[in-house]
C-alpha atoms as a PDB file:
ATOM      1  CA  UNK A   1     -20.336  37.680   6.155  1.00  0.00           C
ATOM      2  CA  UNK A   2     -19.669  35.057   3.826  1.00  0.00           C
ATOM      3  CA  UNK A   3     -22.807  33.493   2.205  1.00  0.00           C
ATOM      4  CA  UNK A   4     -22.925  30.920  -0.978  1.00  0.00           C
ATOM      5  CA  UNK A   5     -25.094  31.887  -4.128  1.00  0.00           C
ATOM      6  CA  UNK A   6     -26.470  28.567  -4.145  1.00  0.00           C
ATOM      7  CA  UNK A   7     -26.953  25.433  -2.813  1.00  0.00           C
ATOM      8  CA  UNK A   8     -24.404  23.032  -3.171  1.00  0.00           C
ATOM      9  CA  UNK A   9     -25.851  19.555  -4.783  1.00  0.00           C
ATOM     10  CA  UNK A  10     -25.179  16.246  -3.075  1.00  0.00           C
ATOM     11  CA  UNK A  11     -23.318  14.491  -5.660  1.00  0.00           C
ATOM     12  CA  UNK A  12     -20.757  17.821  -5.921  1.00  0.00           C
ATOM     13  CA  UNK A  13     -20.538  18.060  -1.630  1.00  0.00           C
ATOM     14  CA  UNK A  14     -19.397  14.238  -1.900  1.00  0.00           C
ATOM     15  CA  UNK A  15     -17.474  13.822  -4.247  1.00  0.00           C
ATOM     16  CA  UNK A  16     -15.056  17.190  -2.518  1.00  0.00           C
ATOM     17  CA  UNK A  17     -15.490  14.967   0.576  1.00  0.00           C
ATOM     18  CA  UNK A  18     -14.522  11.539  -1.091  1.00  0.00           C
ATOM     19  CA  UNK A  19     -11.156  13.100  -2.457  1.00  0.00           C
ATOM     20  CA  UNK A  20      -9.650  13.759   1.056  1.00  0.00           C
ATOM     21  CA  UNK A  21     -10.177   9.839   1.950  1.00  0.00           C
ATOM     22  CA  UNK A  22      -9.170   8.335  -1.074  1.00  0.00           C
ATOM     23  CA  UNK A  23      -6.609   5.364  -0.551  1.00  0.00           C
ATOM     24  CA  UNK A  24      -3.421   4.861  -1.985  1.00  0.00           C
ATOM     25  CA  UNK A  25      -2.014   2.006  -3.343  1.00  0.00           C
ATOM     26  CA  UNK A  26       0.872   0.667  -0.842  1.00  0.00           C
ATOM     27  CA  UNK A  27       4.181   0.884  -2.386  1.00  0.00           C
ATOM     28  CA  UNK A  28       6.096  -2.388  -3.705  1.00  0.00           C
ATOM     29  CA  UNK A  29       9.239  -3.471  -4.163  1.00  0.00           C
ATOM     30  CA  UNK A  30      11.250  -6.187  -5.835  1.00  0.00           C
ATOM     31  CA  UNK A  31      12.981  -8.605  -3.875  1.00  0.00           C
ATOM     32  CA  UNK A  32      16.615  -8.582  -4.602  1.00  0.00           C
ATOM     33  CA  UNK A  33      17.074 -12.029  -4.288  1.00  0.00           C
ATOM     34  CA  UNK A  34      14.424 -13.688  -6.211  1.00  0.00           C
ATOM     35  CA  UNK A  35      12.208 -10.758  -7.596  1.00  0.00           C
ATOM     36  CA  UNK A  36       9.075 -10.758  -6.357  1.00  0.00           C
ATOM     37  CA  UNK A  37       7.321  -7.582  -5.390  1.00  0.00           C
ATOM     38  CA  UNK A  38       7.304  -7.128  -1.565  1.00  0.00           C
ATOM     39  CA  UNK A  39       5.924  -4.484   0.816  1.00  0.00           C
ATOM     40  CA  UNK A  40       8.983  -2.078   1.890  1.00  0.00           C
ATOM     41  CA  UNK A  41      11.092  -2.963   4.691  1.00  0.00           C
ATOM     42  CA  UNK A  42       9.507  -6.654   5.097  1.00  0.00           C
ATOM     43  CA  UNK A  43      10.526 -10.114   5.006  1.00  0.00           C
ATOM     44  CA  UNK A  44      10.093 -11.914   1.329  1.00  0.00           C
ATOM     45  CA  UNK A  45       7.167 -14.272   1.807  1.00  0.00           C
ATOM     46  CA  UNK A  46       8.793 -16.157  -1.659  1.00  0.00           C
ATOM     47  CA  UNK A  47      12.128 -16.960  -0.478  1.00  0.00           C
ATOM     48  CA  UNK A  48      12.890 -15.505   3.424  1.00  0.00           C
ATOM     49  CA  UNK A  49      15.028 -12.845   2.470  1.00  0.00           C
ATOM     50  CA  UNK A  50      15.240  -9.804   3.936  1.00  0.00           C
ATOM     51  CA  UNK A  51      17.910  -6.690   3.079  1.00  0.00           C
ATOM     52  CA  UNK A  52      20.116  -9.270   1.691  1.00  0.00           C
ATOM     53  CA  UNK A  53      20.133 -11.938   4.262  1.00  0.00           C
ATOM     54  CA  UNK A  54      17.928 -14.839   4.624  1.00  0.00           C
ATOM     55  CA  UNK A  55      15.882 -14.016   7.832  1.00  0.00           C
ATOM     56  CA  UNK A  56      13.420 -17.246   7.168  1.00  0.00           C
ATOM     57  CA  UNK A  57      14.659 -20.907   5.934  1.00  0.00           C
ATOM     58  CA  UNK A  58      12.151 -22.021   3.696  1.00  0.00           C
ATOM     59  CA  UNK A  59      13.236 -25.442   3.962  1.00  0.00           C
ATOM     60  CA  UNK A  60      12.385 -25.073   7.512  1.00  0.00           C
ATOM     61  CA  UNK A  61       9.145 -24.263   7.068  1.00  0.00           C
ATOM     62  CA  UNK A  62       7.375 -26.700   4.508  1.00  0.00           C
ATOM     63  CA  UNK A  63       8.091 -29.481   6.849  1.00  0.00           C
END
């Protein structure tokens, strides 16, 4: 059977542990109509614009 050598320290058990539930940065895109970086397959919170059709009038909006 299996058995270590030595005890594993605390610091090198969590930092193997903090690895596996590391986050990742979402991934952004630019908006093709005005440019600013949006999260994929959303509405543009800049201008309303969404796969090359405005979804959301912003003129609507500020009123």
């Amino acid at each position: 059977m299996a058995v270590p050598k030595r005890k594993v320290s605390k610091s090198r058990r969590d930092m193997r542990r903090a690895n596996n539930s590391r986050l990742d940065a979402p991934d952004m895109s630019k908006c093709k109509n005005c440019g600013e970086f949006v999260l994929s397959h959303r509405v543009c919170k800049a201008c309303g614009h969404y796969n090359g059709a405005e979804v959301i009038s912003k003129a609507e909006e500020k009123k």
